[in-house]
PDB file of N, CA and C in Angstrom:
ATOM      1  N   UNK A   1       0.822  -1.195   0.000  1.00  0.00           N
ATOM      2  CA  UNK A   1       0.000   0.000   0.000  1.00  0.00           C
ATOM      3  C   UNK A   1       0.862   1.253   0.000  1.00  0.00           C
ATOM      4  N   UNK A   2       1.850   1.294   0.897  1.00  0.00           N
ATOM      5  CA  UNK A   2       3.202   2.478   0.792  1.00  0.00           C
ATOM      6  C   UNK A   2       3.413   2.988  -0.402  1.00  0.00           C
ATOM      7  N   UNK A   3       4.071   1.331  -1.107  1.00  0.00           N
ATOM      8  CA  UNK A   3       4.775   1.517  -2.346  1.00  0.00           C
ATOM      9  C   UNK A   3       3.689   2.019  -3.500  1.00  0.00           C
ATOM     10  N   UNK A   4       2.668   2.257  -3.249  1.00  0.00           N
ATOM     11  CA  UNK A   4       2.008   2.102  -4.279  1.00  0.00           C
ATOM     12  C   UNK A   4       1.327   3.655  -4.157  1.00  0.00           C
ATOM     13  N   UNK A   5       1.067   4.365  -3.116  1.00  0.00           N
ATOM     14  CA  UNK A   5       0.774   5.778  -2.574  1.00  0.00           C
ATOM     15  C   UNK A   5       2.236   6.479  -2.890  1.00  0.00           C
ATOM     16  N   UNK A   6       3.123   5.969  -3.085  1.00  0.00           N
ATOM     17  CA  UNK A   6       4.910   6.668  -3.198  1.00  0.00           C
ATOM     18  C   UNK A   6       4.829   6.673  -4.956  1.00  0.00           C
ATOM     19  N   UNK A   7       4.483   5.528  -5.423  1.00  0.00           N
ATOM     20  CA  UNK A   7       4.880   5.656  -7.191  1.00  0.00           C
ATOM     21  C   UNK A   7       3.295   6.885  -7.602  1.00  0.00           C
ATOM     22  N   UNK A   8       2.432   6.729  -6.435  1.00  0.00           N
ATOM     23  CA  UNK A   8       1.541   7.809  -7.126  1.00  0.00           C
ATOM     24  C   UNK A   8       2.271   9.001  -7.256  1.00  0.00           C
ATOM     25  N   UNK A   9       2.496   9.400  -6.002  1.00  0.00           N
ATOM     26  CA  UNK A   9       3.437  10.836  -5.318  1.00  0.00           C
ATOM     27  C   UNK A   9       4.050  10.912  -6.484  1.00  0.00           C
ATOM     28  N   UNK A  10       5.083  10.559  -6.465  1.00  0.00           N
ATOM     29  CA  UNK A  10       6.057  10.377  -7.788  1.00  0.00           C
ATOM     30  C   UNK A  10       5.178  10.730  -9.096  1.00  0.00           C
ATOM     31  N   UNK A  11       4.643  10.308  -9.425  1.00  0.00           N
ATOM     32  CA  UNK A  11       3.763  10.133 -10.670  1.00  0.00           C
ATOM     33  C   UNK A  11       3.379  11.349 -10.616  1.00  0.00           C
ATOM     34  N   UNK A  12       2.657  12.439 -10.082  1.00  0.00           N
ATOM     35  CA  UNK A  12       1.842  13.398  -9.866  1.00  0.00           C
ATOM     36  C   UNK A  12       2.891  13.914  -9.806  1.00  0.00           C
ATOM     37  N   UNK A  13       4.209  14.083  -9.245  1.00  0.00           N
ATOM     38  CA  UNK A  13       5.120  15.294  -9.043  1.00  0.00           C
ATOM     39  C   UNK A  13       5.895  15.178 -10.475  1.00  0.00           C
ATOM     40  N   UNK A  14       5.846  14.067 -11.227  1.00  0.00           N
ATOM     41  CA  UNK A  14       6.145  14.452 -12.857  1.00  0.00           C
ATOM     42  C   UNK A  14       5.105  14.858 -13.240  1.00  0.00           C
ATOM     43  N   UNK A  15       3.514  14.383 -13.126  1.00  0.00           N
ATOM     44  CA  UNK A  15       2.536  15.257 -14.081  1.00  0.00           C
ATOM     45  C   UNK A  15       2.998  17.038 -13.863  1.00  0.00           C
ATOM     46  N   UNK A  16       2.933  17.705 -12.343  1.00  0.00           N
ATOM     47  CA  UNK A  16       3.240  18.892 -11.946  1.00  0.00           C
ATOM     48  C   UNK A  16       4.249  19.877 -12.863  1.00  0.00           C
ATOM     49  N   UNK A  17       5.245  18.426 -13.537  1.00  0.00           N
ATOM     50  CA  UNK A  17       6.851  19.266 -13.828  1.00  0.00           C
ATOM     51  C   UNK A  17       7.646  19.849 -13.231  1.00  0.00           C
ATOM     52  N   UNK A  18       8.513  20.863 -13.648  1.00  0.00           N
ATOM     53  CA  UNK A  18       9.824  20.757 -12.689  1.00  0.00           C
ATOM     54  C   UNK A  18       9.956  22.172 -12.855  1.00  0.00           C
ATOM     55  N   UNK A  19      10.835  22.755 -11.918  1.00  0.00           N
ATOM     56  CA  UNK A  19      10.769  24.152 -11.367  1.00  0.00           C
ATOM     57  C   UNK A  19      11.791  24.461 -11.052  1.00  0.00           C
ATOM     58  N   UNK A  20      12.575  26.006 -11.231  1.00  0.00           N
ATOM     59  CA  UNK A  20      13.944  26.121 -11.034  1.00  0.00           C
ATOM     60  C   UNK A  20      13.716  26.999  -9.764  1.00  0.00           C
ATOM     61  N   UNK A  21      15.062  27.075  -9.238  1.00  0.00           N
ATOM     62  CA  UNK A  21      15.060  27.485  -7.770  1.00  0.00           C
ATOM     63  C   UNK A  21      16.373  28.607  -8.212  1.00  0.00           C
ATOM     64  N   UNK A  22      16.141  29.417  -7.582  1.00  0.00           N
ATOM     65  CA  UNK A  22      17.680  30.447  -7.984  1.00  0.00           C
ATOM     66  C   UNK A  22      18.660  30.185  -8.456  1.00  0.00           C
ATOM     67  N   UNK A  23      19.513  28.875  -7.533  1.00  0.00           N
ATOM     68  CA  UNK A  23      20.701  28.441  -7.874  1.00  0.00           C
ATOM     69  C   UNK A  23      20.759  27.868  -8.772  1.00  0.00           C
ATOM     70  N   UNK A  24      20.109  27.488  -9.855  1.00  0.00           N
ATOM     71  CA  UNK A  24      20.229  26.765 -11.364  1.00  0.00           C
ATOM     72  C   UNK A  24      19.631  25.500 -11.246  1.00  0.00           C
ATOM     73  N   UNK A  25      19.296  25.249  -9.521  1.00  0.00           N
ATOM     74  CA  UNK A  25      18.761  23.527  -9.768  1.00  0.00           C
ATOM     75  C   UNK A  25      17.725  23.533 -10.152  1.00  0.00           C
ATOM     76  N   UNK A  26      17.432  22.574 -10.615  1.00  0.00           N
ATOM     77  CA  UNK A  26      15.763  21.944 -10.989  1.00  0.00           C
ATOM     78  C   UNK A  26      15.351  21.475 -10.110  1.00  0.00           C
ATOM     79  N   UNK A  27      14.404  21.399  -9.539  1.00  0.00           N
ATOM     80  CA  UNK A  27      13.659  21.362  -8.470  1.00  0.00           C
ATOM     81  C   UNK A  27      12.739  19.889  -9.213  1.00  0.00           C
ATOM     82  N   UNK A  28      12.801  18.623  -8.781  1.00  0.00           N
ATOM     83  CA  UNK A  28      12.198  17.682  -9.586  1.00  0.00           C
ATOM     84  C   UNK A  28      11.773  16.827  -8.835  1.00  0.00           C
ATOM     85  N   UNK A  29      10.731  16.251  -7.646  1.00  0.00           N
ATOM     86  CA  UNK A  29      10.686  15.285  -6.576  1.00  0.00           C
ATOM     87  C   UNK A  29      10.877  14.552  -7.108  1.00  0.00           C
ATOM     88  N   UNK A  30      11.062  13.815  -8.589  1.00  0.00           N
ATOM     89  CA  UNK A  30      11.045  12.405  -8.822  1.00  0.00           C
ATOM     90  C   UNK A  30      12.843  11.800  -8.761  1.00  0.00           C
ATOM     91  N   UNK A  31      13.539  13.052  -8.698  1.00  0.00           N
ATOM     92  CA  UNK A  31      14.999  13.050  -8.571  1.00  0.00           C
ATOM     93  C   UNK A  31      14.945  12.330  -6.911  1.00  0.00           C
ATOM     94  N   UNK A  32      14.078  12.321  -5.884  1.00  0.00           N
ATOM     95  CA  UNK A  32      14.156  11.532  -4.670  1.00  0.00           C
ATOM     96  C   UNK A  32      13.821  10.581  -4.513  1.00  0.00           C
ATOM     97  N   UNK A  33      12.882   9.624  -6.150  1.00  0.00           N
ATOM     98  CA  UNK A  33      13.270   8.274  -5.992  1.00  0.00           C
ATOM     99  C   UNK A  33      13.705   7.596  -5.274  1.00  0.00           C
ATOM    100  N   UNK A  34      15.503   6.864  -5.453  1.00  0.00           N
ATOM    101  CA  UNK A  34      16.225   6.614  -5.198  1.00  0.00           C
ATOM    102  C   UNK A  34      15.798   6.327  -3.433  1.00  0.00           C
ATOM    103  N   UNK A  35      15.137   7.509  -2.716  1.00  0.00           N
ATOM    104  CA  UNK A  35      14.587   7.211  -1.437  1.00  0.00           C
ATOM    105  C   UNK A  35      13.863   6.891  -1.195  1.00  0.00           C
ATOM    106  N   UNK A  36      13.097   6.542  -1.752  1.00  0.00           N
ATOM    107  CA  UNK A  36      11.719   5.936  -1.574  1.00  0.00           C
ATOM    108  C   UNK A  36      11.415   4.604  -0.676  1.00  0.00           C
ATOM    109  N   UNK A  37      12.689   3.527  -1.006  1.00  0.00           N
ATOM    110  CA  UNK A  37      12.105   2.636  -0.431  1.00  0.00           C
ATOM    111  C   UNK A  37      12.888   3.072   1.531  1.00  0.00           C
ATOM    112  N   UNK A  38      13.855   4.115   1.432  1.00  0.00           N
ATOM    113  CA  UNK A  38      14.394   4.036   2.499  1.00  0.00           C
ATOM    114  C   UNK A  38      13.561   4.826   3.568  1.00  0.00           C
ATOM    115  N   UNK A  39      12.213   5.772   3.003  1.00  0.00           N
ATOM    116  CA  UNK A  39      11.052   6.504   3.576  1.00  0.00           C
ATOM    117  C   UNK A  39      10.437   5.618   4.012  1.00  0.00           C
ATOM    118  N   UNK A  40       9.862   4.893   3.056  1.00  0.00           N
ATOM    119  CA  UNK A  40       8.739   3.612   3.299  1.00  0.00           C
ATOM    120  C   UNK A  40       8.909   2.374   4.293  1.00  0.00           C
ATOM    121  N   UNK A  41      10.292   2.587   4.179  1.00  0.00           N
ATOM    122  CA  UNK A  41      10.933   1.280   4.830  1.00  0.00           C
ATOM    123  C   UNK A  41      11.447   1.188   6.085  1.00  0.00           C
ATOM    124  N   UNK A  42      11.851   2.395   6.317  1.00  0.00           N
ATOM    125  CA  UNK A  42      13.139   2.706   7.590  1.00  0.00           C
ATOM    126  C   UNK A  42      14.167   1.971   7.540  1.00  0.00           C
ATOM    127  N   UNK A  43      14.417   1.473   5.677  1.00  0.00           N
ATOM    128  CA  UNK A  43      16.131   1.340   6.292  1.00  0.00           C
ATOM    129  C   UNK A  43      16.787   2.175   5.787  1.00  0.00           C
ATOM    130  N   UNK A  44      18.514   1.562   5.563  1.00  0.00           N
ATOM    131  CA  UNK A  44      19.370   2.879   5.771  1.00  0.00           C
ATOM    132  C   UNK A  44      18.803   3.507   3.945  1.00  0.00           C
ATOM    133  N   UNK A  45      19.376   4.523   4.010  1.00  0.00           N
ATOM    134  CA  UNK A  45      19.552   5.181   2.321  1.00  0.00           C
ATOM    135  C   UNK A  45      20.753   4.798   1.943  1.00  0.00           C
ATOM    136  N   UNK A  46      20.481   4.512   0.171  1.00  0.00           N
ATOM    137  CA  UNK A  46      21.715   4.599  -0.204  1.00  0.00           C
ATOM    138  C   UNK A  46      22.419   5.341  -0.800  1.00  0.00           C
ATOM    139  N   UNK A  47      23.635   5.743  -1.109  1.00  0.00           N
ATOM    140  CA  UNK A  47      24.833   6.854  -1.532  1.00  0.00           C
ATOM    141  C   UNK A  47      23.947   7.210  -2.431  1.00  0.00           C
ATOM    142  N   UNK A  48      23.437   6.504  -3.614  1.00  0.00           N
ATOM    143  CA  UNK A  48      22.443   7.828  -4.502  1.00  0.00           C
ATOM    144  C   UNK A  48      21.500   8.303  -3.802  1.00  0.00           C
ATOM    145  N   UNK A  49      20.955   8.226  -3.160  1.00  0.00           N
ATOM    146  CA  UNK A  49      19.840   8.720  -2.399  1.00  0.00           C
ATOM    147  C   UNK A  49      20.021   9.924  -1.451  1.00  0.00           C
ATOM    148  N   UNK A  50      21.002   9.467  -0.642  1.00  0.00           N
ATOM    149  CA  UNK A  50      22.021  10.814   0.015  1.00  0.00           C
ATOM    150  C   UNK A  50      22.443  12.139  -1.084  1.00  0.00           C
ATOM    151  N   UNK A  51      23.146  11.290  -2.156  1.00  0.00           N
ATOM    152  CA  UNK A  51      23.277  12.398  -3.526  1.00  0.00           C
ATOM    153  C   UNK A  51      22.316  13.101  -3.989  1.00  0.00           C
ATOM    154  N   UNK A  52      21.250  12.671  -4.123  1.00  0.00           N
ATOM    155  CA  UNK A  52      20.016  12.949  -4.608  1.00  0.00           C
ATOM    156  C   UNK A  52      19.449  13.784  -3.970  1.00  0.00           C
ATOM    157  N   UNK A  53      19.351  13.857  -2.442  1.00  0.00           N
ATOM    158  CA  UNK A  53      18.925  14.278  -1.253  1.00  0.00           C
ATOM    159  C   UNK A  53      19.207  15.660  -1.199  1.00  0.00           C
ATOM    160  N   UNK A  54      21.091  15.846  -0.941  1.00  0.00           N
ATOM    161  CA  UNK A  54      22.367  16.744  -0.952  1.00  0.00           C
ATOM    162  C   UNK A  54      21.671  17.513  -2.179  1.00  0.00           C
ATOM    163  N   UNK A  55      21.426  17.323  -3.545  1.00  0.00           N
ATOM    164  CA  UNK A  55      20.965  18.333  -4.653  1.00  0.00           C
ATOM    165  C   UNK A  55      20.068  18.808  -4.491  1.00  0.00           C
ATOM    166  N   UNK A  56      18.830  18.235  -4.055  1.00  0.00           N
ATOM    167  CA  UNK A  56      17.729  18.820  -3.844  1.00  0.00           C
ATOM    168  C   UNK A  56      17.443  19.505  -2.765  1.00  0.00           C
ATOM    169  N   UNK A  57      18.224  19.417  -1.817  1.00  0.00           N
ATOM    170  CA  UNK A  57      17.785  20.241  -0.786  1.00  0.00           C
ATOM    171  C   UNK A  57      17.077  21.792  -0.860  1.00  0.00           C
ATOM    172  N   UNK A  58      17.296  22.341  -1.710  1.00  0.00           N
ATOM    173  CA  UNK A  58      17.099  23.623  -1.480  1.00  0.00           C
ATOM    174  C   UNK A  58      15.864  23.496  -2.384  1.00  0.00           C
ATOM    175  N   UNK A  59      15.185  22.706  -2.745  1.00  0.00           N
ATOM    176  CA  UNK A  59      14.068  22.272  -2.910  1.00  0.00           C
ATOM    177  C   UNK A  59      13.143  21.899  -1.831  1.00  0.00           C
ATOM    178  N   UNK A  60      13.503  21.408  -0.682  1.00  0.00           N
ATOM    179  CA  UNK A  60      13.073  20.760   0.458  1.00  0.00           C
ATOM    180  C   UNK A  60      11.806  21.602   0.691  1.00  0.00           C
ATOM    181  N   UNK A  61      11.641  22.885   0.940  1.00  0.00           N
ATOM    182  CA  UNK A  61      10.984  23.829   1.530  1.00  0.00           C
ATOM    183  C   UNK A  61       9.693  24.214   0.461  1.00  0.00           C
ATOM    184  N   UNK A  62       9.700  23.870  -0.737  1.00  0.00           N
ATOM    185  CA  UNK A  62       8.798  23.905  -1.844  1.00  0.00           C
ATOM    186  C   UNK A  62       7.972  22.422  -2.173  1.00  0.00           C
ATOM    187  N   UNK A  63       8.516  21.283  -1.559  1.00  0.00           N
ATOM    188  CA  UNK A  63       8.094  19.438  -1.602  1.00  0.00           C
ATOM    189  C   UNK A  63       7.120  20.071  -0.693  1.00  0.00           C
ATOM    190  N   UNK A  64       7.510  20.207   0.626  1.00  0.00           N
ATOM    191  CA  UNK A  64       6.845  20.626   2.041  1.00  0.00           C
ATOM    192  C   UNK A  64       5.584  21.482   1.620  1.00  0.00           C
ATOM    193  N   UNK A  65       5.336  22.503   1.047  1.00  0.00           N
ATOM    194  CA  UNK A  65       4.539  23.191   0.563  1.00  0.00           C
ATOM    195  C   UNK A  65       3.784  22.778  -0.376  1.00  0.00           C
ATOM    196  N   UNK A  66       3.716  21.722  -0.950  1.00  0.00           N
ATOM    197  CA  UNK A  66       2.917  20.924  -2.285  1.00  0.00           C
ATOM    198  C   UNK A  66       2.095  20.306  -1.272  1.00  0.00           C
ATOM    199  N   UNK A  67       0.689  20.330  -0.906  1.00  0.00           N
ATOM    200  CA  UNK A  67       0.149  19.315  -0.259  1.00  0.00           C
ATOM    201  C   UNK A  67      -0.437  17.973  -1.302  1.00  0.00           C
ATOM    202  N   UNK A  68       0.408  17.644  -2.008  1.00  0.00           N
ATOM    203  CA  UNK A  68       0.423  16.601  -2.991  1.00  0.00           C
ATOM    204  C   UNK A  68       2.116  15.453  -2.521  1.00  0.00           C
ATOM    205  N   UNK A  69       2.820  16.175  -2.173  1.00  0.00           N
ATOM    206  CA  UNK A  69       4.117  15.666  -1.649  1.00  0.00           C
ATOM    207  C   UNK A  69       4.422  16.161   0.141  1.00  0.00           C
ATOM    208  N   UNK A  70       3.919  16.929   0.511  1.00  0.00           N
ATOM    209  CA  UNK A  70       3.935  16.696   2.052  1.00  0.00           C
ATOM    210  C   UNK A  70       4.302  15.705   3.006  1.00  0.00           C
ATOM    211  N   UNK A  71       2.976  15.316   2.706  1.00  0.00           N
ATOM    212  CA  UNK A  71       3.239  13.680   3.580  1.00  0.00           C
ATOM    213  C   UNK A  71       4.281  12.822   3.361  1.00  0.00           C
ATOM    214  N   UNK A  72       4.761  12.521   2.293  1.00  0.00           N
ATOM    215  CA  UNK A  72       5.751  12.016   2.071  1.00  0.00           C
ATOM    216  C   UNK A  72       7.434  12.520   1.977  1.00  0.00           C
ATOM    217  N   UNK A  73       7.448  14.224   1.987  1.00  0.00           N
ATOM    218  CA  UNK A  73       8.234  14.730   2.104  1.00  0.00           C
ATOM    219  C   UNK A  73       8.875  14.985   3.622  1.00  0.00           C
ATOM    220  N   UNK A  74       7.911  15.315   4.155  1.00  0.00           N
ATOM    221  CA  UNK A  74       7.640  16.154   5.531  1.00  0.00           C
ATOM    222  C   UNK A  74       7.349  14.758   6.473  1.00  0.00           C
ATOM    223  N   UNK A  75       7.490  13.745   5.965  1.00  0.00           N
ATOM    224  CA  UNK A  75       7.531  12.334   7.152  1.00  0.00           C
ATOM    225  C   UNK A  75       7.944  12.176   8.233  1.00  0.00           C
ATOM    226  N   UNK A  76       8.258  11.468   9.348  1.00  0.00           N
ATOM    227  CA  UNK A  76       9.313  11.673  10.533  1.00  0.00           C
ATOM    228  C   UNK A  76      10.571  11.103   9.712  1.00  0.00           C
ATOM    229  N   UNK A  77      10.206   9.505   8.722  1.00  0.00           N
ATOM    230  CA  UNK A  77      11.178   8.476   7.983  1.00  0.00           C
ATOM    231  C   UNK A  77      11.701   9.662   6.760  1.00  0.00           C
ATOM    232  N   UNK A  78      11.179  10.205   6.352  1.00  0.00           N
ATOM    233  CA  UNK A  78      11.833  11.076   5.291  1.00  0.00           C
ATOM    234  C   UNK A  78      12.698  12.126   6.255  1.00  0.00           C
ATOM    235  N   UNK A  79      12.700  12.821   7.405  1.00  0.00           N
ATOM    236  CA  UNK A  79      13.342  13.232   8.223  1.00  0.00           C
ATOM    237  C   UNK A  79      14.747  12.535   8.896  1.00  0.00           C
ATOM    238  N   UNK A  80      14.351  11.573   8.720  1.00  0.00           N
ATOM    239  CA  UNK A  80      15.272  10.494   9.245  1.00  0.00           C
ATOM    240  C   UNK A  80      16.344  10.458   8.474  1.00  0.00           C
ATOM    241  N   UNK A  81      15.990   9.975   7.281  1.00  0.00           N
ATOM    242  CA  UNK A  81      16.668   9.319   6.098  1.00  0.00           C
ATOM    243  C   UNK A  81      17.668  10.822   5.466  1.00  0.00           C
ATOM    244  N   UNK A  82      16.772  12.053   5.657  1.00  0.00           N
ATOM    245  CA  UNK A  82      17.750  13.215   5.492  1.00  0.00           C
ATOM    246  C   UNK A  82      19.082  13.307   6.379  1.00  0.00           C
ATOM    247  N   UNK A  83      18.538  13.086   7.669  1.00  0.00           N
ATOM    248  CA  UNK A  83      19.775  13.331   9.157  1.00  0.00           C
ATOM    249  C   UNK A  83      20.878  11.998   8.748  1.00  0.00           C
ATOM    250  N   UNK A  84      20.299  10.914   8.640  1.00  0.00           N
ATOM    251  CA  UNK A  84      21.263  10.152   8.498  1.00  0.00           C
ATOM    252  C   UNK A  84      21.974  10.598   7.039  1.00  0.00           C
ATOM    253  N   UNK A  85      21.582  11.015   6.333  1.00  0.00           N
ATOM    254  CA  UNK A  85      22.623  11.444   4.699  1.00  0.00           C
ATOM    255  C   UNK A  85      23.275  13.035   5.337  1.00  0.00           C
ATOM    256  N   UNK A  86      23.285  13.310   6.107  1.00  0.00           N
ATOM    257  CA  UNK A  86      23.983  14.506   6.506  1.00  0.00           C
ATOM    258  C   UNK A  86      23.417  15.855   5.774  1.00  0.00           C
ATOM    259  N   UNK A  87      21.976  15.693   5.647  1.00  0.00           N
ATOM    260  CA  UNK A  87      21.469  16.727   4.686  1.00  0.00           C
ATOM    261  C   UNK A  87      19.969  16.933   5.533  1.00  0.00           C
ATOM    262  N   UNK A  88      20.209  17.646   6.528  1.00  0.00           N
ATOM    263  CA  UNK A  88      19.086  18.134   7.523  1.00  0.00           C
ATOM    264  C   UNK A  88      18.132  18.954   7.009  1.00  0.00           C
ATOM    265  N   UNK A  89      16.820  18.819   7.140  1.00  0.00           N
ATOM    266  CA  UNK A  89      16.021  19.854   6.239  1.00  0.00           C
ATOM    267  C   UNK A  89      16.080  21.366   6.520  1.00  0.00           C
ATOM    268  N   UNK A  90      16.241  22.044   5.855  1.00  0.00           N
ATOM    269  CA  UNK A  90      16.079  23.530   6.059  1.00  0.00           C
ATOM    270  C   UNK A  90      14.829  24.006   7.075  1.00  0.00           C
ATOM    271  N   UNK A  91      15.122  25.220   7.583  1.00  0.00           N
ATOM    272  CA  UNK A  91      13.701  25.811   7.842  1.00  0.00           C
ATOM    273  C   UNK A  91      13.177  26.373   6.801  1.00  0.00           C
ATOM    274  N   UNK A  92      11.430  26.127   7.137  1.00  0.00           N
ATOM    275  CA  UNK A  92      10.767  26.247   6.248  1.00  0.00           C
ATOM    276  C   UNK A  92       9.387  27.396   6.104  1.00  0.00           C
TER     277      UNK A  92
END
């Protein structure tokens, strides 16, 4: 049921498209893939996922604000999975 509410998320944050943020990044939730099963799951993340994480951050504060990606952004396990990749969420 997780996995299947996560490939929606996903799904809907490509219908949405992608959005630039000052610094040149693209702002893309489906670029946090890679974490998905480590949200859903509580285990560890892996090095792409941390990578993935580390780029998007400055995205973090705009996921949070989509009440389409919230819940899954803004998780305690998506919180988690940030602290352990050394990429703490911004204030928001």
């Amino acid at each position: 049921m997780k996995m299947s509410y996560v490939a929606f998320c996903l799904l809907l944050a490509l219908l949405l498209g992608e959005t630039q943020v000052s610094m040149g990044i693209t702002c893309n939730p489906l670029e946090l893939s890679a974490c998905a099963s480590a949200i859903t799951s509580s285990s560890a993340p892996s090095a792409a996922c941390c990578s993935k994480l580390k780029e998007q951050r400055p995205c973090l504060c705009q996921y949070v604000k989509n009440p389409n990606l919230k819940k899954l952004v803004d998780s305690p396990n998506a919180r988690n999975v940030a602290n352990t990749c050394g990429t703490p969420f911004p204030q928001c």
